[in-house]
PDB file of N, CA and C in Angstrom:
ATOM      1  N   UNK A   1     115.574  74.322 163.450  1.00  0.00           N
ATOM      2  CA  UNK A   1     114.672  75.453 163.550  1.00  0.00           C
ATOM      3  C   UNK A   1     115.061  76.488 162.506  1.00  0.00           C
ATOM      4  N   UNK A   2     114.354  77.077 161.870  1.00  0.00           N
ATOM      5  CA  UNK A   2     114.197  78.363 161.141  1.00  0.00           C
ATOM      6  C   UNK A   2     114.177  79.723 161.890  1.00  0.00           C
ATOM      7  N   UNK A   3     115.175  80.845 161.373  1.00  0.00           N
ATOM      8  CA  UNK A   3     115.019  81.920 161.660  1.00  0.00           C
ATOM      9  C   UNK A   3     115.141  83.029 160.530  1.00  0.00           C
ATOM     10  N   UNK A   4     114.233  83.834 160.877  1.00  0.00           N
ATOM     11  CA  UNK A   4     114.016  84.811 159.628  1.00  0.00           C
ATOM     12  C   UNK A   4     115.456  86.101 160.134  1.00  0.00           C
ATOM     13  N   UNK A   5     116.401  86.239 159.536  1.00  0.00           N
ATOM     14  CA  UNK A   5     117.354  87.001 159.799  1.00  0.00           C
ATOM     15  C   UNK A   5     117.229  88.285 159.095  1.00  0.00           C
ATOM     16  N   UNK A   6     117.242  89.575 160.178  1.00  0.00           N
ATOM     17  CA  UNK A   6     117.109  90.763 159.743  1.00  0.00           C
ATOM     18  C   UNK A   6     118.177  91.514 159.764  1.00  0.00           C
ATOM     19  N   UNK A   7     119.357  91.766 158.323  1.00  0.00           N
ATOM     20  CA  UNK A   7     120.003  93.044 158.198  1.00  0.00           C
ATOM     21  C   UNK A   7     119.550  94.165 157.729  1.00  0.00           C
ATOM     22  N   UNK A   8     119.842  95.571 158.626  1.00  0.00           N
ATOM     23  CA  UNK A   8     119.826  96.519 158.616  1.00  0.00           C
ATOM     24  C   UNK A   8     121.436  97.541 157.835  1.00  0.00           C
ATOM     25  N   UNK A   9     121.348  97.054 156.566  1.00  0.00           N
ATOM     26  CA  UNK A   9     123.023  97.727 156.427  1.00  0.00           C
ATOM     27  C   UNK A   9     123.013  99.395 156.698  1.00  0.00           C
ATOM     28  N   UNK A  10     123.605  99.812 156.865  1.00  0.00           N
ATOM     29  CA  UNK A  10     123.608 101.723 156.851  1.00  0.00           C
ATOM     30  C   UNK A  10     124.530 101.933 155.300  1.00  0.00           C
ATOM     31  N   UNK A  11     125.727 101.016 155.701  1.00  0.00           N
ATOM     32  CA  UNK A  11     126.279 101.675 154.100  1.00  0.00           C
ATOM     33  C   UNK A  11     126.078 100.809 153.239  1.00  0.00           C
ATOM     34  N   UNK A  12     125.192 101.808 151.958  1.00  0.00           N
ATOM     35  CA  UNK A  12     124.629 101.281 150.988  1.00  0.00           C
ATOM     36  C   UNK A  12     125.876 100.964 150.181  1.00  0.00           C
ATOM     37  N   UNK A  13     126.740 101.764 150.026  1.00  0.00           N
ATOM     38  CA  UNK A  13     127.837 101.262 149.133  1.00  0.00           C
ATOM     39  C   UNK A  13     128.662 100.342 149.384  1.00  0.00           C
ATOM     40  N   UNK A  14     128.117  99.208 150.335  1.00  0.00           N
ATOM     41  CA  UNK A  14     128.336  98.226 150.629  1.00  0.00           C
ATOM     42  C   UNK A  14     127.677  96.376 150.469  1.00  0.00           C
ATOM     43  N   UNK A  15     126.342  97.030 149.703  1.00  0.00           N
ATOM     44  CA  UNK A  15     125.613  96.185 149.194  1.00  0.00           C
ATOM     45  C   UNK A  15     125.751  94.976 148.304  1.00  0.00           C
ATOM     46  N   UNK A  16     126.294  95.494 147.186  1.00  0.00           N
ATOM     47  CA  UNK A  16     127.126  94.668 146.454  1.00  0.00           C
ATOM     48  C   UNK A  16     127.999  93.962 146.472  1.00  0.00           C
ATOM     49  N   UNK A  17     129.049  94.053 147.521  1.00  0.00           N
ATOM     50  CA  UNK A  17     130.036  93.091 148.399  1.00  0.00           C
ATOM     51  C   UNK A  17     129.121  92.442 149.220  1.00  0.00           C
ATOM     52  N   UNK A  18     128.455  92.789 149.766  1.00  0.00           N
ATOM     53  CA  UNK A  18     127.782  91.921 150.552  1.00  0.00           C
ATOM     54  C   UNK A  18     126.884  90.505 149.762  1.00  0.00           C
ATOM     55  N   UNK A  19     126.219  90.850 148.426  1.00  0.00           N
ATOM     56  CA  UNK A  19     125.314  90.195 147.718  1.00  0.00           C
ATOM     57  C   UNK A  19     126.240  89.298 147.308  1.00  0.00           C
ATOM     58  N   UNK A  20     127.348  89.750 146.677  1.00  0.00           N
ATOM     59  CA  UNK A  20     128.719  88.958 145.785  1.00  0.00           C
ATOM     60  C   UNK A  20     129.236  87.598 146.827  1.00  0.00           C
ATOM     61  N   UNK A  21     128.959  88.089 148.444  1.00  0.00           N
ATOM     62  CA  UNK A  21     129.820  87.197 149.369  1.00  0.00           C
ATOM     63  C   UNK A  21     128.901  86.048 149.695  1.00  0.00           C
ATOM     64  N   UNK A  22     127.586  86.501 149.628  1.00  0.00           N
ATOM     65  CA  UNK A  22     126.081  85.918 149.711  1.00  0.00           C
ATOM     66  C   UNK A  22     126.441  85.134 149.072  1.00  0.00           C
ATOM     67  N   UNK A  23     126.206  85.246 147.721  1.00  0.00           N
ATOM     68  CA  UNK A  23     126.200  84.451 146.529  1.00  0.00           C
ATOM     69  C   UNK A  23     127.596  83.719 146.575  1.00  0.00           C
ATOM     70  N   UNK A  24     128.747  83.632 146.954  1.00  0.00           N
ATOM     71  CA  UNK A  24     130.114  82.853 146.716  1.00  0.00           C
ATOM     72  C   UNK A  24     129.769  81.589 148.225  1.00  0.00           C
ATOM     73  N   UNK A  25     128.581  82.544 149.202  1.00  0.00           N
ATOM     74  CA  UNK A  25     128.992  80.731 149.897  1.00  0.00           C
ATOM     75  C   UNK A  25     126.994  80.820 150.245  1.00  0.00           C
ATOM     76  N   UNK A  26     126.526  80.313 148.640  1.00  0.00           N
ATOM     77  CA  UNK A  26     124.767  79.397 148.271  1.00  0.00           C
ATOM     78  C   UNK A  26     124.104  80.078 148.817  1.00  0.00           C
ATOM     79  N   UNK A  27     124.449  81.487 149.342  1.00  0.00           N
ATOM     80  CA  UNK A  27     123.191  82.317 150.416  1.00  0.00           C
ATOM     81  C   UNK A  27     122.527  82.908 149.491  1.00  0.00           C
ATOM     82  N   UNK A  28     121.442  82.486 149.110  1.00  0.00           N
ATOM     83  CA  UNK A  28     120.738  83.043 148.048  1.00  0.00           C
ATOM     84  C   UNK A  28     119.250  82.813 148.653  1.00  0.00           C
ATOM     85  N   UNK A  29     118.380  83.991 147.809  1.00  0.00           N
ATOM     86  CA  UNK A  29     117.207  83.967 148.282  1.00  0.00           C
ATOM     87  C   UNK A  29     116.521  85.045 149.098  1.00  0.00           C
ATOM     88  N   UNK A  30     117.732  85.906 149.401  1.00  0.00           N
ATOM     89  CA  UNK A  30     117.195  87.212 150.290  1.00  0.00           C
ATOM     90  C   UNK A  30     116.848  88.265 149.578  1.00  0.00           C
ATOM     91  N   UNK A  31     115.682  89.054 150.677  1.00  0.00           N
ATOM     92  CA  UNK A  31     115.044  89.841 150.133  1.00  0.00           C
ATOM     93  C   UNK A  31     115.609  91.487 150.309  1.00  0.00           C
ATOM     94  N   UNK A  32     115.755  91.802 149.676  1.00  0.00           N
ATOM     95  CA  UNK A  32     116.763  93.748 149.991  1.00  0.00           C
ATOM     96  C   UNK A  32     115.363  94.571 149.632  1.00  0.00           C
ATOM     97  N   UNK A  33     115.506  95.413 150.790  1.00  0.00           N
ATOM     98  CA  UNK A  33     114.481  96.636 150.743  1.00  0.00           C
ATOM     99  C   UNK A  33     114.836  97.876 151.348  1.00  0.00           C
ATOM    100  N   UNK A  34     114.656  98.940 150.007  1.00  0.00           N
ATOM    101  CA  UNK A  34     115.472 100.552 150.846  1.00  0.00           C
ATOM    102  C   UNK A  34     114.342 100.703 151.683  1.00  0.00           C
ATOM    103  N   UNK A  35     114.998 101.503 153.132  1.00  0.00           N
ATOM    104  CA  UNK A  35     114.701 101.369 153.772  1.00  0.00           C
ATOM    105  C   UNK A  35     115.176 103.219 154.406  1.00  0.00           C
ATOM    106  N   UNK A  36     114.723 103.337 155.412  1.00  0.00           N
ATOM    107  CA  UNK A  36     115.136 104.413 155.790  1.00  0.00           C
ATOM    108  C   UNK A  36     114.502 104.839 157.584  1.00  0.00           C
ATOM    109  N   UNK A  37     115.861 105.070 158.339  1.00  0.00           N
ATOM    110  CA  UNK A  37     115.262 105.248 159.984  1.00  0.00           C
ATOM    111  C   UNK A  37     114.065 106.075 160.253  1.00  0.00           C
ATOM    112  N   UNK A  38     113.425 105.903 161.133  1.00  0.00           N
ATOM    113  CA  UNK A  38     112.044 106.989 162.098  1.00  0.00           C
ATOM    114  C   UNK A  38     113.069 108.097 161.778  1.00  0.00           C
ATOM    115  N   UNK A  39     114.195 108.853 163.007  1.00  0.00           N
ATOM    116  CA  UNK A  39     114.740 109.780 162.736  1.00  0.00           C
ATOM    117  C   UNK A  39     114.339 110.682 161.504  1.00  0.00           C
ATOM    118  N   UNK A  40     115.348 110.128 160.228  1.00  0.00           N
ATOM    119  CA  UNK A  40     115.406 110.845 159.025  1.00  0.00           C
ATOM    120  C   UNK A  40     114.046 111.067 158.649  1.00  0.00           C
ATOM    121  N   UNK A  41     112.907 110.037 158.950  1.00  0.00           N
ATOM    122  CA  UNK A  41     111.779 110.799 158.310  1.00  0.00           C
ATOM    123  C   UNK A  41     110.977 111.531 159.016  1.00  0.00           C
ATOM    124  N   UNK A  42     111.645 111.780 160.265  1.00  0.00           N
ATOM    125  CA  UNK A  42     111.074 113.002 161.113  1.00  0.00           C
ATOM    126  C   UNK A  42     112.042 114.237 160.691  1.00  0.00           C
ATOM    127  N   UNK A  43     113.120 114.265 160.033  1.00  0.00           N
ATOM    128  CA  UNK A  43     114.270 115.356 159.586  1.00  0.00           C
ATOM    129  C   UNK A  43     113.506 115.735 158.309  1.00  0.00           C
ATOM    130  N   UNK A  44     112.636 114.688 157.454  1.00  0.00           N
ATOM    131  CA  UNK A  44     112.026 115.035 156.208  1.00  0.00           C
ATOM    132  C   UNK A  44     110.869 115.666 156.756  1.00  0.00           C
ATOM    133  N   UNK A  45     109.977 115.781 157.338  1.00  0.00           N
ATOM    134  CA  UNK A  45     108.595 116.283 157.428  1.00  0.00           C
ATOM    135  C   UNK A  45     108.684 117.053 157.771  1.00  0.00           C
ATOM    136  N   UNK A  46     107.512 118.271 157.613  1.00  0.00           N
ATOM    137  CA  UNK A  46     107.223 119.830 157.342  1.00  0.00           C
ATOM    138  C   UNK A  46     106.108 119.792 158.447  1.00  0.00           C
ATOM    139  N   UNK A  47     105.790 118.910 159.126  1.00  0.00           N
ATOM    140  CA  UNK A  47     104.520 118.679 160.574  1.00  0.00           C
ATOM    141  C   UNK A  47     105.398 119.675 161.459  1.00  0.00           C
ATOM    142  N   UNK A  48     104.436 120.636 162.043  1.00  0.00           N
ATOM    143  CA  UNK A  48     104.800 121.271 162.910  1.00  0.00           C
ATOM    144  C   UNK A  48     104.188 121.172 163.969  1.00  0.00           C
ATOM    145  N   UNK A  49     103.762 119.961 164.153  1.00  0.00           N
ATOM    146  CA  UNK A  49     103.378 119.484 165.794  1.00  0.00           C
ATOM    147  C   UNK A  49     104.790 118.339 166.088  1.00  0.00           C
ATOM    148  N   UNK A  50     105.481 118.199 165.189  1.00  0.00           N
ATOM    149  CA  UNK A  50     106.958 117.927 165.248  1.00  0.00           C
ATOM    150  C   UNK A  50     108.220 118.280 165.662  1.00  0.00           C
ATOM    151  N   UNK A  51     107.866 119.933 165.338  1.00  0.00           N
ATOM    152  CA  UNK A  51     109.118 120.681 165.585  1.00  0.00           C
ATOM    153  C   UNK A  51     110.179 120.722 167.106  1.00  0.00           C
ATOM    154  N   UNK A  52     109.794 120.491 167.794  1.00  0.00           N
ATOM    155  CA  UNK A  52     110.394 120.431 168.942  1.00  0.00           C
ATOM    156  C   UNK A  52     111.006 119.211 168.690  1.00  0.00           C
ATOM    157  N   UNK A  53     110.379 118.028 168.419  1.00  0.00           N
ATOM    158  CA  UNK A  53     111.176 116.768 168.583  1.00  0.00           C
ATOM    159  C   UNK A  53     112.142 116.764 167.425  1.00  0.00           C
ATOM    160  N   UNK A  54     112.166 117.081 166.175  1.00  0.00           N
ATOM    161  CA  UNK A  54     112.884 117.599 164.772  1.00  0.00           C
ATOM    162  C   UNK A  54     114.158 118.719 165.114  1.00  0.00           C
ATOM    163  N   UNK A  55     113.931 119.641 166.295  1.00  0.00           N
ATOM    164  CA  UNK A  55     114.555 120.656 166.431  1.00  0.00           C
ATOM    165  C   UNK A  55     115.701 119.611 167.027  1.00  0.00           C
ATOM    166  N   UNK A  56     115.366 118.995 168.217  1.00  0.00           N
ATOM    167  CA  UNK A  56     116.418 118.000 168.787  1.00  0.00           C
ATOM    168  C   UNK A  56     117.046 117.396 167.983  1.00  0.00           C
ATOM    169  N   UNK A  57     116.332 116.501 167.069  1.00  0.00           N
ATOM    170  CA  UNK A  57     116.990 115.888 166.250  1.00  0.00           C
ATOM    171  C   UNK A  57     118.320 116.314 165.313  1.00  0.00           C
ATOM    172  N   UNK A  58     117.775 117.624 164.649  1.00  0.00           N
ATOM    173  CA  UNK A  58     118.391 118.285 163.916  1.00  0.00           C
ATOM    174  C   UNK A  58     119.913 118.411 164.610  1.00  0.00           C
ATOM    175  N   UNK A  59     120.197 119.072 165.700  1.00  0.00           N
ATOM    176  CA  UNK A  59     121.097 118.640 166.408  1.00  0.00           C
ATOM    177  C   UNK A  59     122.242 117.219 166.296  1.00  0.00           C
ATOM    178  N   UNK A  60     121.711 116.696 166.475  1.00  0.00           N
ATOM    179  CA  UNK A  60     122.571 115.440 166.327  1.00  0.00           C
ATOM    180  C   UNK A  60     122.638 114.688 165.111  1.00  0.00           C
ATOM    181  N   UNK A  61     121.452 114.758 163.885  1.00  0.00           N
ATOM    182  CA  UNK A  61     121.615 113.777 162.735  1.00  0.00           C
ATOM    183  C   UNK A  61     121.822 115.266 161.567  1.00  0.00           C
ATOM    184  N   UNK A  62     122.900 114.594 160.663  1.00  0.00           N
ATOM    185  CA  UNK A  62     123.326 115.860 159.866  1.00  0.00           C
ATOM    186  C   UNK A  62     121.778 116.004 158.616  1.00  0.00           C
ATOM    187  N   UNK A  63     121.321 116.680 157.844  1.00  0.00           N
ATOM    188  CA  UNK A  63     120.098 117.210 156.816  1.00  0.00           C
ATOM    189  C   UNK A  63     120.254 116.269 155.703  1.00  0.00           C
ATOM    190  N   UNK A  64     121.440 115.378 155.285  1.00  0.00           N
ATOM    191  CA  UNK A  64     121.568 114.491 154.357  1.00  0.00           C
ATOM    192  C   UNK A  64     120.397 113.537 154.171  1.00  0.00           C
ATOM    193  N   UNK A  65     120.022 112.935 153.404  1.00  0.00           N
ATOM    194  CA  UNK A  65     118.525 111.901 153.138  1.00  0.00           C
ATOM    195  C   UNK A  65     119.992 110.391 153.628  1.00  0.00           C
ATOM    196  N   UNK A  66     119.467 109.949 154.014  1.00  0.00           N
ATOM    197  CA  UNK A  66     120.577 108.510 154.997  1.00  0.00           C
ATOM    198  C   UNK A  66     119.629 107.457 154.156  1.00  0.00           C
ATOM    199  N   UNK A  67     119.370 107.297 152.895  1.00  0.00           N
ATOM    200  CA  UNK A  67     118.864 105.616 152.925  1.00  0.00           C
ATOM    201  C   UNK A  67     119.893 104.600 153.442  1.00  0.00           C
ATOM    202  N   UNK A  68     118.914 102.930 153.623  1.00  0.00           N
ATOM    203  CA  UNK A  68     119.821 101.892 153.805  1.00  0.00           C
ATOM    204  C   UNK A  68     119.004 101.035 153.603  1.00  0.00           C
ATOM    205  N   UNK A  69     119.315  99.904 153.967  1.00  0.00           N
ATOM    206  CA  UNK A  69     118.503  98.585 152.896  1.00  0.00           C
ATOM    207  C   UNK A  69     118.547  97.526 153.948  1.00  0.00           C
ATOM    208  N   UNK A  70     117.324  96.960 154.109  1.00  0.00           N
ATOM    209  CA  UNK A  70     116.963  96.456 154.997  1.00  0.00           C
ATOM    210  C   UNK A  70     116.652  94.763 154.271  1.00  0.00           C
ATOM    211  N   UNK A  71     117.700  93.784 154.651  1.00  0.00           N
ATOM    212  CA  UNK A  71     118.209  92.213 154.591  1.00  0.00           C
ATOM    213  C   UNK A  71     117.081  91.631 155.080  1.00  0.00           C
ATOM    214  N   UNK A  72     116.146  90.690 154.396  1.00  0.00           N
ATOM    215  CA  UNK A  72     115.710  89.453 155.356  1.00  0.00           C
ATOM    216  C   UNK A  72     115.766  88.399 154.350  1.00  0.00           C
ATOM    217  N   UNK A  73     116.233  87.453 154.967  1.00  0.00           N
ATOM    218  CA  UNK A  73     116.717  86.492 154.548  1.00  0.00           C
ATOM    219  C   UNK A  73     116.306  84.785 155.629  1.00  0.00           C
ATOM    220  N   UNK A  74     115.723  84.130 155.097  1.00  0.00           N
ATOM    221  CA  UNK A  74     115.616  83.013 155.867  1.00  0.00           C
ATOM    222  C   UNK A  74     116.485  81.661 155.637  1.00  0.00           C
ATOM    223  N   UNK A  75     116.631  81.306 157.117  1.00  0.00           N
ATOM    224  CA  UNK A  75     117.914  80.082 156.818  1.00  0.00           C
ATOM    225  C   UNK A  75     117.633  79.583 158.371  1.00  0.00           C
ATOM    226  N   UNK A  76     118.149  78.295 158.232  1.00  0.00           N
ATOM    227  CA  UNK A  76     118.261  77.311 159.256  1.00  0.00           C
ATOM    228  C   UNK A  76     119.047  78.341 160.420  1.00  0.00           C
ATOM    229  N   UNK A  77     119.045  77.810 161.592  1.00  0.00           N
ATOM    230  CA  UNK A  77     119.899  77.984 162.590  1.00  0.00           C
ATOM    231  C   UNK A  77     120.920  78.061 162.740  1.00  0.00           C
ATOM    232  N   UNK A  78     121.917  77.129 162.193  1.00  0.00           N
ATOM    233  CA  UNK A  78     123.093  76.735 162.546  1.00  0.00           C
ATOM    234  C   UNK A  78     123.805  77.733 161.052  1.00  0.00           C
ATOM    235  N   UNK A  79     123.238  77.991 159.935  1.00  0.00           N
ATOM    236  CA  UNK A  79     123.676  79.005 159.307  1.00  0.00           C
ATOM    237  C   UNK A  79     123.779  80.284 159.521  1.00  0.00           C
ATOM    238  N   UNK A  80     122.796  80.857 160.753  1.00  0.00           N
ATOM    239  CA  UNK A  80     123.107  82.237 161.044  1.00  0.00           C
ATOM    240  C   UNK A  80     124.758  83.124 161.590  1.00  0.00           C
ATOM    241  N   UNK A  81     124.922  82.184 161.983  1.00  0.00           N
ATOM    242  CA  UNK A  81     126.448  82.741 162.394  1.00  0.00           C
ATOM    243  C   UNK A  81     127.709  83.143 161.376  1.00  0.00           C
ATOM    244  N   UNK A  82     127.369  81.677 160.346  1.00  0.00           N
ATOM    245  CA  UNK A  82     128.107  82.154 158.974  1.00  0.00           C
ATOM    246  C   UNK A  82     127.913  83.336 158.353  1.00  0.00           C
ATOM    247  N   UNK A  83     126.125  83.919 158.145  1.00  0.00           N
ATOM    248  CA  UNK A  83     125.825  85.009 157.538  1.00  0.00           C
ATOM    249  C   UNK A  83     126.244  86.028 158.271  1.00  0.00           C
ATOM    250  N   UNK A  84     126.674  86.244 159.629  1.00  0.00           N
ATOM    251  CA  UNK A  84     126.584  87.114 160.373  1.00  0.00           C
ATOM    252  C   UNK A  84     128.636  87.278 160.083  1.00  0.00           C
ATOM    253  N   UNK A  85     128.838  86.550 159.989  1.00  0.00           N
ATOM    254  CA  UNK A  85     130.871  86.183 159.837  1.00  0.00           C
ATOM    255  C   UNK A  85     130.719  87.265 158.552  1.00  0.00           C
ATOM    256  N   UNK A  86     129.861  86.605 157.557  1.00  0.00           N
ATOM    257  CA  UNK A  86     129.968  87.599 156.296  1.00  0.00           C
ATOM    258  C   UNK A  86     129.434  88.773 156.319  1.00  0.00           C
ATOM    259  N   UNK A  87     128.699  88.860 157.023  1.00  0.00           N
ATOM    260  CA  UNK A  87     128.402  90.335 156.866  1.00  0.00           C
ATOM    261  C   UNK A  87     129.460  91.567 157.504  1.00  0.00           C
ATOM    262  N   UNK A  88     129.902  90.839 158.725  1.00  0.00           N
ATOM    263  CA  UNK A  88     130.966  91.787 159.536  1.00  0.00           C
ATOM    264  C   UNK A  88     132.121  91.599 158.445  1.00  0.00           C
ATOM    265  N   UNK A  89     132.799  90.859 157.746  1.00  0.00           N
ATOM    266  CA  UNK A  89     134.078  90.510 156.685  1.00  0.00           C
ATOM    267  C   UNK A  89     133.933  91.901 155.693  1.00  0.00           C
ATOM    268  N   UNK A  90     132.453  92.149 155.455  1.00  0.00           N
ATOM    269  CA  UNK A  90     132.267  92.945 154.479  1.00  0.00           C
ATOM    270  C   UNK A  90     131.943  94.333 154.547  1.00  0.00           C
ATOM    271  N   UNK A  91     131.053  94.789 155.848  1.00  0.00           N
ATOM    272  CA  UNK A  91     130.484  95.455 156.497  1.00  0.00           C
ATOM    273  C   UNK A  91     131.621  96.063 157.344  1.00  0.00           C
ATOM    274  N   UNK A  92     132.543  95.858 157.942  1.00  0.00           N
ATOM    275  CA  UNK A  92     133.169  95.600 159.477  1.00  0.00           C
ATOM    276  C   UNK A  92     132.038  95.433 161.016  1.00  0.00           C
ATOM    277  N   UNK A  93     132.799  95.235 161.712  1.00  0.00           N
ATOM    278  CA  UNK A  93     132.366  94.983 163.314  1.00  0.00           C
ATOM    279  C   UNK A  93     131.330  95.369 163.069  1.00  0.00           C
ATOM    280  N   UNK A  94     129.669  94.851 163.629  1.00  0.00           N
ATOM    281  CA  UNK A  94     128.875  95.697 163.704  1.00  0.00           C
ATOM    282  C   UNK A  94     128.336  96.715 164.764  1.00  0.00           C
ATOM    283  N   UNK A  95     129.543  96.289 166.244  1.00  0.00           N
ATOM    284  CA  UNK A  95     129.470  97.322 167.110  1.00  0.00           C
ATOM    285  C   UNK A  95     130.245  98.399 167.093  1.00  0.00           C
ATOM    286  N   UNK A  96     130.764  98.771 165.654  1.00  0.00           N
ATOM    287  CA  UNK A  96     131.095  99.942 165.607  1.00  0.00           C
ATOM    288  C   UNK A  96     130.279 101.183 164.803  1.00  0.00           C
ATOM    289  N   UNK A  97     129.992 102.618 165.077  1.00  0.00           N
ATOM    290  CA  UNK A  97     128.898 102.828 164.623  1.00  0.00           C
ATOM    291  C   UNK A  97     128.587 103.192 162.975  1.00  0.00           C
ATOM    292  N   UNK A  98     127.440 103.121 162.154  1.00  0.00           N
ATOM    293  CA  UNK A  98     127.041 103.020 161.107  1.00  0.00           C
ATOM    294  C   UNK A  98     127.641 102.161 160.080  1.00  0.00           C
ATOM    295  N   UNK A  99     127.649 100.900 160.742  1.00  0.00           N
ATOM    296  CA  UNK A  99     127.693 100.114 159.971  1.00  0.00           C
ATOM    297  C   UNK A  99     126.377  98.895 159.753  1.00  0.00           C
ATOM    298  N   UNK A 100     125.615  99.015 160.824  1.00  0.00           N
ATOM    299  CA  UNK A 100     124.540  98.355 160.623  1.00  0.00           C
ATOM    300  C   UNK A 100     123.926  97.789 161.679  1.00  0.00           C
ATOM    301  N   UNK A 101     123.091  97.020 161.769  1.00  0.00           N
ATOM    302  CA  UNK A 101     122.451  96.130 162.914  1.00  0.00           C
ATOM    303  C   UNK A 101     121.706  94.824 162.269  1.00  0.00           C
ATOM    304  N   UNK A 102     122.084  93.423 162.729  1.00  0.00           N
ATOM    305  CA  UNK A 102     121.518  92.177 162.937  1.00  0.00           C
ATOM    306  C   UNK A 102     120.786  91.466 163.881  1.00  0.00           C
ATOM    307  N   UNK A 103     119.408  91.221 163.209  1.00  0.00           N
ATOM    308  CA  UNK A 103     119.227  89.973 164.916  1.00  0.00           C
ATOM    309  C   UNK A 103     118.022  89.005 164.008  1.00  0.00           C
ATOM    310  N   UNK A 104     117.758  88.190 164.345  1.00  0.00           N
ATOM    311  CA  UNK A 104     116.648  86.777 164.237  1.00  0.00           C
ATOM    312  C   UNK A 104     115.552  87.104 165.087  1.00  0.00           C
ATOM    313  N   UNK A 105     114.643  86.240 164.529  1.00  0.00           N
ATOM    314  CA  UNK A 105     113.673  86.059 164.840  1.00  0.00           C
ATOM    315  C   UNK A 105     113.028  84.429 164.680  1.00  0.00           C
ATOM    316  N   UNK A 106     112.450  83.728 165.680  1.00  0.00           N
ATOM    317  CA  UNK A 106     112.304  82.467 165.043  1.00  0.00           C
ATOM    318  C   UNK A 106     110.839  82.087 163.964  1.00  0.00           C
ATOM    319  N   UNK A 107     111.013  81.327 163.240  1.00  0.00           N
ATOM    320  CA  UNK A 107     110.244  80.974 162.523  1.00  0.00           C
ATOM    321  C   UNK A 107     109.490  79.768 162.668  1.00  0.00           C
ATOM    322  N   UNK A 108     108.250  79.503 163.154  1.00  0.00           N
ATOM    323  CA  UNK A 108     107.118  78.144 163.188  1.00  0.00           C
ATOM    324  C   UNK A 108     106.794  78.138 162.175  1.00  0.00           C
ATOM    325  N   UNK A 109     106.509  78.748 160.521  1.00  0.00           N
ATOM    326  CA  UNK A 109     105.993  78.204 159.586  1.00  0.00           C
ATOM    327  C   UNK A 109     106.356  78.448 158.291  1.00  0.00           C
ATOM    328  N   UNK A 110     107.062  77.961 157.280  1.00  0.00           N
ATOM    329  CA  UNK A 110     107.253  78.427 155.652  1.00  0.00           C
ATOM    330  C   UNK A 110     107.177  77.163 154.685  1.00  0.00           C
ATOM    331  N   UNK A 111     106.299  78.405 153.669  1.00  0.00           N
ATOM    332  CA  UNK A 111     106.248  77.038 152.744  1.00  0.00           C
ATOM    333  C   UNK A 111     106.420  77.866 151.309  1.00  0.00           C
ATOM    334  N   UNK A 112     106.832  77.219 150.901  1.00  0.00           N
ATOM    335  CA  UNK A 112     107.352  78.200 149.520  1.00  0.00           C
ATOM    336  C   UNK A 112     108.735  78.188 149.512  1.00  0.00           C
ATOM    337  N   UNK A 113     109.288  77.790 150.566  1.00  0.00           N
ATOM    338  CA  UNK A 113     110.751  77.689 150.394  1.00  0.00           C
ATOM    339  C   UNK A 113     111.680  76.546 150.402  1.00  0.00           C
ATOM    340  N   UNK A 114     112.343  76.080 149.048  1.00  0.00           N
ATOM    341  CA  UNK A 114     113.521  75.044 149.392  1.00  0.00           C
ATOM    342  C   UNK A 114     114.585  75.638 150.050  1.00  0.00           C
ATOM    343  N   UNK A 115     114.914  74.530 151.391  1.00  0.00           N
ATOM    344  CA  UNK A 115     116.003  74.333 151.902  1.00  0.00           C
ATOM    345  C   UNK A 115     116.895  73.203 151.870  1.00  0.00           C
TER     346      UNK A 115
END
């Protein structure tokens, strides 16, 4: 079975280790897209039918612009665990916070792609 695997990295200055580790074991083929949380682009907007929910926010997420880059990458099954080994090697733990989030999704159809 096919699953379309979605990383969410937070640290961007972590990208490049990650692509380098990709590439040292044939993981090639994924797609990277900046990306950026709901949050921050409720911290960016000037809507003032917002402000209450922005005011909260403001509170807890610091005024910095937070991009991050959002992984999808498709691969068999039994490879997801490897990608997921590399990403934490490079990334650390991903249950620790801002370092990112992973999960699958399954796939019934691709064509355009050698595996």
């Amino acid at each position: 079975m096919m699953k379309l695997l979605v990383f969410i990295l937070n640290n961007t200055d972590k990208l490049d280790g990650l692509v380098k580790e990709f590439a040292k074991n044939e993981l090639t083929g994924a797609t990277i897209i900046k990306s950026s949380g709901v949050a921050q682009r409720l911290l960016d907007s000037n809507d003032e039918t917002l402000s209450t929910i922005v005011g909260s926010l403001k509170k807890i997420l610091s005024r910095e612009n937070v991009p991050n880059n959002t992984i999808l990458m498709v691969l068999k099954e039994e490879r997801v665990s490897k990608v997921v080994e590399i990403i934490e090697s490079v990334v650390g733990d991903l249950s620790n916070p801002n370092t990112g989030i992973v999960f699958t999704l399954p796939i019934d159809f691709v064509k355009g792609l050698k595996y």
